[in-house]
C-alpha atoms as a PDB file:
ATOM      1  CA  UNK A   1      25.182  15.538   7.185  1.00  0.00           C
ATOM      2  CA  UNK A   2      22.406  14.829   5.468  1.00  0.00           C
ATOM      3  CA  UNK A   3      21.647  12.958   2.344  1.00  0.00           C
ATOM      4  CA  UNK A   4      20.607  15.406  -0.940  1.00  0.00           C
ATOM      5  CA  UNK A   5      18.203  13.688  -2.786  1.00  0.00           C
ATOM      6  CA  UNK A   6      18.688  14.839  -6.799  1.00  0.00           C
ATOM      7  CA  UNK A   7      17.079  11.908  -8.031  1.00  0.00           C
ATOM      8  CA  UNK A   8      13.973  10.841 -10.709  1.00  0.00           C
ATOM      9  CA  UNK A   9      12.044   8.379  -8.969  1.00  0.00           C
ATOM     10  CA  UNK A  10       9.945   5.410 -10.740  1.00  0.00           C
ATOM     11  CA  UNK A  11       6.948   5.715  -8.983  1.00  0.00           C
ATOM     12  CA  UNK A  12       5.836   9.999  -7.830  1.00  0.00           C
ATOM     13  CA  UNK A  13       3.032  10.962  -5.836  1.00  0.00           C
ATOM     14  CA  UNK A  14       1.855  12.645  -9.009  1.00  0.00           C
ATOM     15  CA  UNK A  15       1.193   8.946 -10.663  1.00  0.00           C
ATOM     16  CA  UNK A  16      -0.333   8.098  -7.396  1.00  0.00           C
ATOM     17  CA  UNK A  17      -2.648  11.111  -7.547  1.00  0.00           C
ATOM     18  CA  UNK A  18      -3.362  10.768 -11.636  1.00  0.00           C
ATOM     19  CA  UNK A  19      -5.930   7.798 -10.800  1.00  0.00           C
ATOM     20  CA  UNK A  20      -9.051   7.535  -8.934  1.00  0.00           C
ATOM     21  CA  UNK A  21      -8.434   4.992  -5.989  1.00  0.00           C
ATOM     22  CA  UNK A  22     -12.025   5.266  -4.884  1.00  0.00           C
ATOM     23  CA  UNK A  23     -13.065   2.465  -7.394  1.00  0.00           C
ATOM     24  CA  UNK A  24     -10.092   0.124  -6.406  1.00  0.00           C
ATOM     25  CA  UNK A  25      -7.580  -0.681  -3.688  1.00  0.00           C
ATOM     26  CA  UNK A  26      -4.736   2.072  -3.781  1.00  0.00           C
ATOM     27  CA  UNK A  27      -0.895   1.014  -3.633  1.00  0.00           C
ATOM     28  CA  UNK A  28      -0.999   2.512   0.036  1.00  0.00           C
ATOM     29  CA  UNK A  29       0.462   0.446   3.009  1.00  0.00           C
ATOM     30  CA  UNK A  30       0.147   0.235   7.046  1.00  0.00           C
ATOM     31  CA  UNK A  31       4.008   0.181   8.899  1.00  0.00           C
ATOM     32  CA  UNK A  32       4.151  -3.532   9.235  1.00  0.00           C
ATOM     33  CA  UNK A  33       2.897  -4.182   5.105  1.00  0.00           C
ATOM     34  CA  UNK A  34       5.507  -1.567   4.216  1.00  0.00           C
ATOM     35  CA  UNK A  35       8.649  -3.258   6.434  1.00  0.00           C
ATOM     36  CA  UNK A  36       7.609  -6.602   5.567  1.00  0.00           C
ATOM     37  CA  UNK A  37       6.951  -6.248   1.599  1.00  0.00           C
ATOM     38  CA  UNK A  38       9.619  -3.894   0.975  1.00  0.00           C
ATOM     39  CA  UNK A  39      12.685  -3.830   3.883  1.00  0.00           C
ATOM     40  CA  UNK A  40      12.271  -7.785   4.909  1.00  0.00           C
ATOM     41  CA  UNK A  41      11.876  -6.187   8.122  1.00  0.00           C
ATOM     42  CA  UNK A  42       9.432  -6.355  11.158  1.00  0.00           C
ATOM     43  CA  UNK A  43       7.645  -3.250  12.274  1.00  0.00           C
ATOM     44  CA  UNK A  44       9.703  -2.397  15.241  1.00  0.00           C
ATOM     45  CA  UNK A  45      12.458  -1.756  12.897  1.00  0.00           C
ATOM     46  CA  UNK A  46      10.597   0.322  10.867  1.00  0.00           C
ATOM     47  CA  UNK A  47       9.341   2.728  13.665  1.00  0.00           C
ATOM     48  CA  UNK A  48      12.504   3.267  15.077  1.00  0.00           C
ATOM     49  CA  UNK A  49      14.022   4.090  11.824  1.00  0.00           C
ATOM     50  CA  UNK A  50      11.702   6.937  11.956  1.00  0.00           C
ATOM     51  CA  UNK A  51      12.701   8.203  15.458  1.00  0.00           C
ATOM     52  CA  UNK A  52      15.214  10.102  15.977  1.00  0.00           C
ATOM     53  CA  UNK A  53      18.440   9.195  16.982  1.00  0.00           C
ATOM     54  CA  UNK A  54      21.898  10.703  18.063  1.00  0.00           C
ATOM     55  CA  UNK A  55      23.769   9.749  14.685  1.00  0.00           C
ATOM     56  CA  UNK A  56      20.604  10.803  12.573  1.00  0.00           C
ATOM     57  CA  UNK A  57      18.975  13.675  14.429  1.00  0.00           C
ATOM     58  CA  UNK A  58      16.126  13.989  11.638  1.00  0.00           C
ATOM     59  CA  UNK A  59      15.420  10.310  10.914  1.00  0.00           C
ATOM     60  CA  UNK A  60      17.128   7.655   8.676  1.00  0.00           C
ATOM     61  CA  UNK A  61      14.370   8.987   6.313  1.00  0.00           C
ATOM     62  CA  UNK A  62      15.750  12.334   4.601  1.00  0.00           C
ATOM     63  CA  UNK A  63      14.913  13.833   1.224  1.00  0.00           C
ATOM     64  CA  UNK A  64      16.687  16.840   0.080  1.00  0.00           C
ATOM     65  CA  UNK A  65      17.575  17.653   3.781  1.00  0.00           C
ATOM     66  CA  UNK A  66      14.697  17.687   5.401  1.00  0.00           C
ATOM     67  CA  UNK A  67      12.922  14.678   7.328  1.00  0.00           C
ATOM     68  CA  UNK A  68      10.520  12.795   5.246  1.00  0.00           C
ATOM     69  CA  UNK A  69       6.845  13.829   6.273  1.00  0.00           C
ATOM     70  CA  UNK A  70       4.346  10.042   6.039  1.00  0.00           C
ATOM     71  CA  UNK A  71       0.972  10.371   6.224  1.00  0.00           C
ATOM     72  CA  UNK A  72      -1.631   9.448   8.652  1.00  0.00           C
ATOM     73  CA  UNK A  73      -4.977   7.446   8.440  1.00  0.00           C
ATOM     74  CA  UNK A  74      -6.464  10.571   9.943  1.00  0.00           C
ATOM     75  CA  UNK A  75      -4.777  13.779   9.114  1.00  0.00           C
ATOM     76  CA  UNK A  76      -6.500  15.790  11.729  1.00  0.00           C
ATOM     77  CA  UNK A  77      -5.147  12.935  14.536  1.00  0.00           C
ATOM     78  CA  UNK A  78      -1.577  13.209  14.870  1.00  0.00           C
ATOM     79  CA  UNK A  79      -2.350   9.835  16.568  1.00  0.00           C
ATOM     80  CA  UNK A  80      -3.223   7.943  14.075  1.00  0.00           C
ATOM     81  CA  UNK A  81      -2.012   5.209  12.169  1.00  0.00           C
ATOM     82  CA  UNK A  82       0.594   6.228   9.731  1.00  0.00           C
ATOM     83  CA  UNK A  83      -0.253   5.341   5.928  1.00  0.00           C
ATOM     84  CA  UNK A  84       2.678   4.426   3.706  1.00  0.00           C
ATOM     85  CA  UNK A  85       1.904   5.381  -0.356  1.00  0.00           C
ATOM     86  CA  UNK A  86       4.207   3.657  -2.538  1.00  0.00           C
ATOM     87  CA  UNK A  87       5.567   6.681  -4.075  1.00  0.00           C
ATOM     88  CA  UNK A  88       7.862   7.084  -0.568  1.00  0.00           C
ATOM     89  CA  UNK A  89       9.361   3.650  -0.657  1.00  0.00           C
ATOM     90  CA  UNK A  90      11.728   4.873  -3.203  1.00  0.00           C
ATOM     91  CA  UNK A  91      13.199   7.773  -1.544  1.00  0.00           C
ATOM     92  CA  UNK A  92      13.328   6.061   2.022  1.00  0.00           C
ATOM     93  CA  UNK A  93      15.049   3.144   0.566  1.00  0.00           C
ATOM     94  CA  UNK A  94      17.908   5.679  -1.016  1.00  0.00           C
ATOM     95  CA  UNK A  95      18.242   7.823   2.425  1.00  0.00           C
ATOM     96  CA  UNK A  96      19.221   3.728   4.130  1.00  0.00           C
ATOM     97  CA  UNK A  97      21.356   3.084   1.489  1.00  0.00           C
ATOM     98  CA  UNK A  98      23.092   6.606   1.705  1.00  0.00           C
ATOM     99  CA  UNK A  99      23.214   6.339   5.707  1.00  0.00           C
ATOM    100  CA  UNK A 100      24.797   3.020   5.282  1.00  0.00           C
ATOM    101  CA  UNK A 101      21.739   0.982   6.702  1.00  0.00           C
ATOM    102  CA  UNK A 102      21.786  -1.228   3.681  1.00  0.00           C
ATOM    103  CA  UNK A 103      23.940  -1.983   1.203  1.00  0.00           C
ATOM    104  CA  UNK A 104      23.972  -1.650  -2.617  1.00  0.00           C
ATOM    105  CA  UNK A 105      22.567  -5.352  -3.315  1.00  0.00           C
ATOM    106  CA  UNK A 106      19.711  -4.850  -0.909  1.00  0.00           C
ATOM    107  CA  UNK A 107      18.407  -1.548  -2.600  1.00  0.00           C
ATOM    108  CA  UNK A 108      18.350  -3.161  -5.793  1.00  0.00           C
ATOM    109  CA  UNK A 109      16.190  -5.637  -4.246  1.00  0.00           C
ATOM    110  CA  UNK A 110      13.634  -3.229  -3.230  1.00  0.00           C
ATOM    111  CA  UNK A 111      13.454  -0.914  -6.373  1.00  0.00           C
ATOM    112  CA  UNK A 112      12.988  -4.238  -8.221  1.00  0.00           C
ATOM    113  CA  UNK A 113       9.841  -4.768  -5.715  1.00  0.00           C
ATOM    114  CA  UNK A 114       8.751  -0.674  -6.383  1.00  0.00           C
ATOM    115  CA  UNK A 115       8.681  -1.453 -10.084  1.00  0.00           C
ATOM    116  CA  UNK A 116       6.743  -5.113 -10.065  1.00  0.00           C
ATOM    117  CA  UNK A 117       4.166  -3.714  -7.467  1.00  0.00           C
ATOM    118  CA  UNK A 118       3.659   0.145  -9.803  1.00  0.00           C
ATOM    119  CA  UNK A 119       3.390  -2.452 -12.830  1.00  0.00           C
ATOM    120  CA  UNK A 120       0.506  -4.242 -10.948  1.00  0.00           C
ATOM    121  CA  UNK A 121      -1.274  -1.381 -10.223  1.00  0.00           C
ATOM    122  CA  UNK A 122      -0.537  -0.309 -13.915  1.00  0.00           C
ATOM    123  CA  UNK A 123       0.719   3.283 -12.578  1.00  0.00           C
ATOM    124  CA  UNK A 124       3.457   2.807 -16.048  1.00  0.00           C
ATOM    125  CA  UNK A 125       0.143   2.779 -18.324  1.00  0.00           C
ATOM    126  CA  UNK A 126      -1.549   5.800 -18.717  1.00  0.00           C
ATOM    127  CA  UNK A 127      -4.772   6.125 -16.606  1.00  0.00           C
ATOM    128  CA  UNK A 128      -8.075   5.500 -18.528  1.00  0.00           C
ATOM    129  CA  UNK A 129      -9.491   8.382 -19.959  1.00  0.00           C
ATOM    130  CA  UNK A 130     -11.437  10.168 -17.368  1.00  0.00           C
ATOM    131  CA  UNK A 131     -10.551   8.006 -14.449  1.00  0.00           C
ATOM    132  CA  UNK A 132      -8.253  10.692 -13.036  1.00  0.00           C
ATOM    133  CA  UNK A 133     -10.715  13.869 -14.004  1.00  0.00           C
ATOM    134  CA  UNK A 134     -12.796  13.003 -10.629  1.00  0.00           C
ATOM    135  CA  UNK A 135     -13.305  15.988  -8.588  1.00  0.00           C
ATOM    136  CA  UNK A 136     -11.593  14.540  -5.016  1.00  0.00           C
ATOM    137  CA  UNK A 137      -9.958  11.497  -6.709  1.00  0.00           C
ATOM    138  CA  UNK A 138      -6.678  12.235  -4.890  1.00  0.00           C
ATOM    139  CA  UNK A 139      -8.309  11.257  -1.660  1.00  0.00           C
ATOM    140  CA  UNK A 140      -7.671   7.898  -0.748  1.00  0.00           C
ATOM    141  CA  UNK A 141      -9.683   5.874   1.459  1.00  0.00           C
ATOM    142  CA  UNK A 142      -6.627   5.245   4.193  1.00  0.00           C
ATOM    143  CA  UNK A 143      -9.112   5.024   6.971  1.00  0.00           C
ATOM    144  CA  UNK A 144      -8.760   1.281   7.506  1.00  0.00           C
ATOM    145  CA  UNK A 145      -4.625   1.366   8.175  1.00  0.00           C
ATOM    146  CA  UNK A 146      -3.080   0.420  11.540  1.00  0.00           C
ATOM    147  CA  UNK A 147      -0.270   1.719  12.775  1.00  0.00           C
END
């Protein structure tokens, strides 16, 4: 069965989206940054956490019962590199820890890396006035992530 997900998150795609990323670097992250920085993981694991499997026929990755959707470098490519924001760290961390993939210690560990990267990109402070009125400012420049 899988996980429900009835949770408030620290970090939402709406905090992500409230800023305009075209003037700096974006909390966004290629499959190897995101299983390194936050899972202590190599990449391998990553992607096969995201297939598949017998025991977890929609991913280890579920939010409110569906299979978590990550974005690609290219939308329009189904090819392309997949681009991790840090608004889904969060909720793939809680669907391993509700699967059994990691234990209560270990997801502790990465919420406390969530929260020190979202302070560093100051998503806890309010954006500057104006910086989020930019027509197209949720479109982030993902163009240069690997998969």
């Amino acid at each position: 069965m899988a996980p429900q997900d009835e949770r408030t998150y620290m970090v939402t795609e709406a905090m992500l989206l409230s800023r305009n990323w075209r003037r700096r670097q974006a909390p966004f992250y290629r499959v190897e940054e995101m299983a390194k920085m936050f899972f202590a993981m190599s990449a391998s694991w990553l992607r096969l956490k995201m297939s598949a499997d017998p025991e977890h026929p929609e991913t280890w990755f579920v939010r409110d019962g569906q299979r978590m959707q990550f974005r690609r470098s290219n939308p329009d490519k189904p090819d392309s590199a997949r681009v991790f924001w840090l608004a889904d760290v969060e909720p793939m961390a809680y669907s391993l820890h509700q699967f059994g993939a990691i234990d209560g210690a270990r997801l502790a560990r990465i919420l406390t890396v969530v929260q020190a990267e979202a302070a560093l990109y100051g998503l806890f402070d309010d954006p500057p006035v104006g910086e989020g009125d930019d027509e197209g400012a949720e479109e982030l420049d993902t163009e240069s992530a690997d998969d």
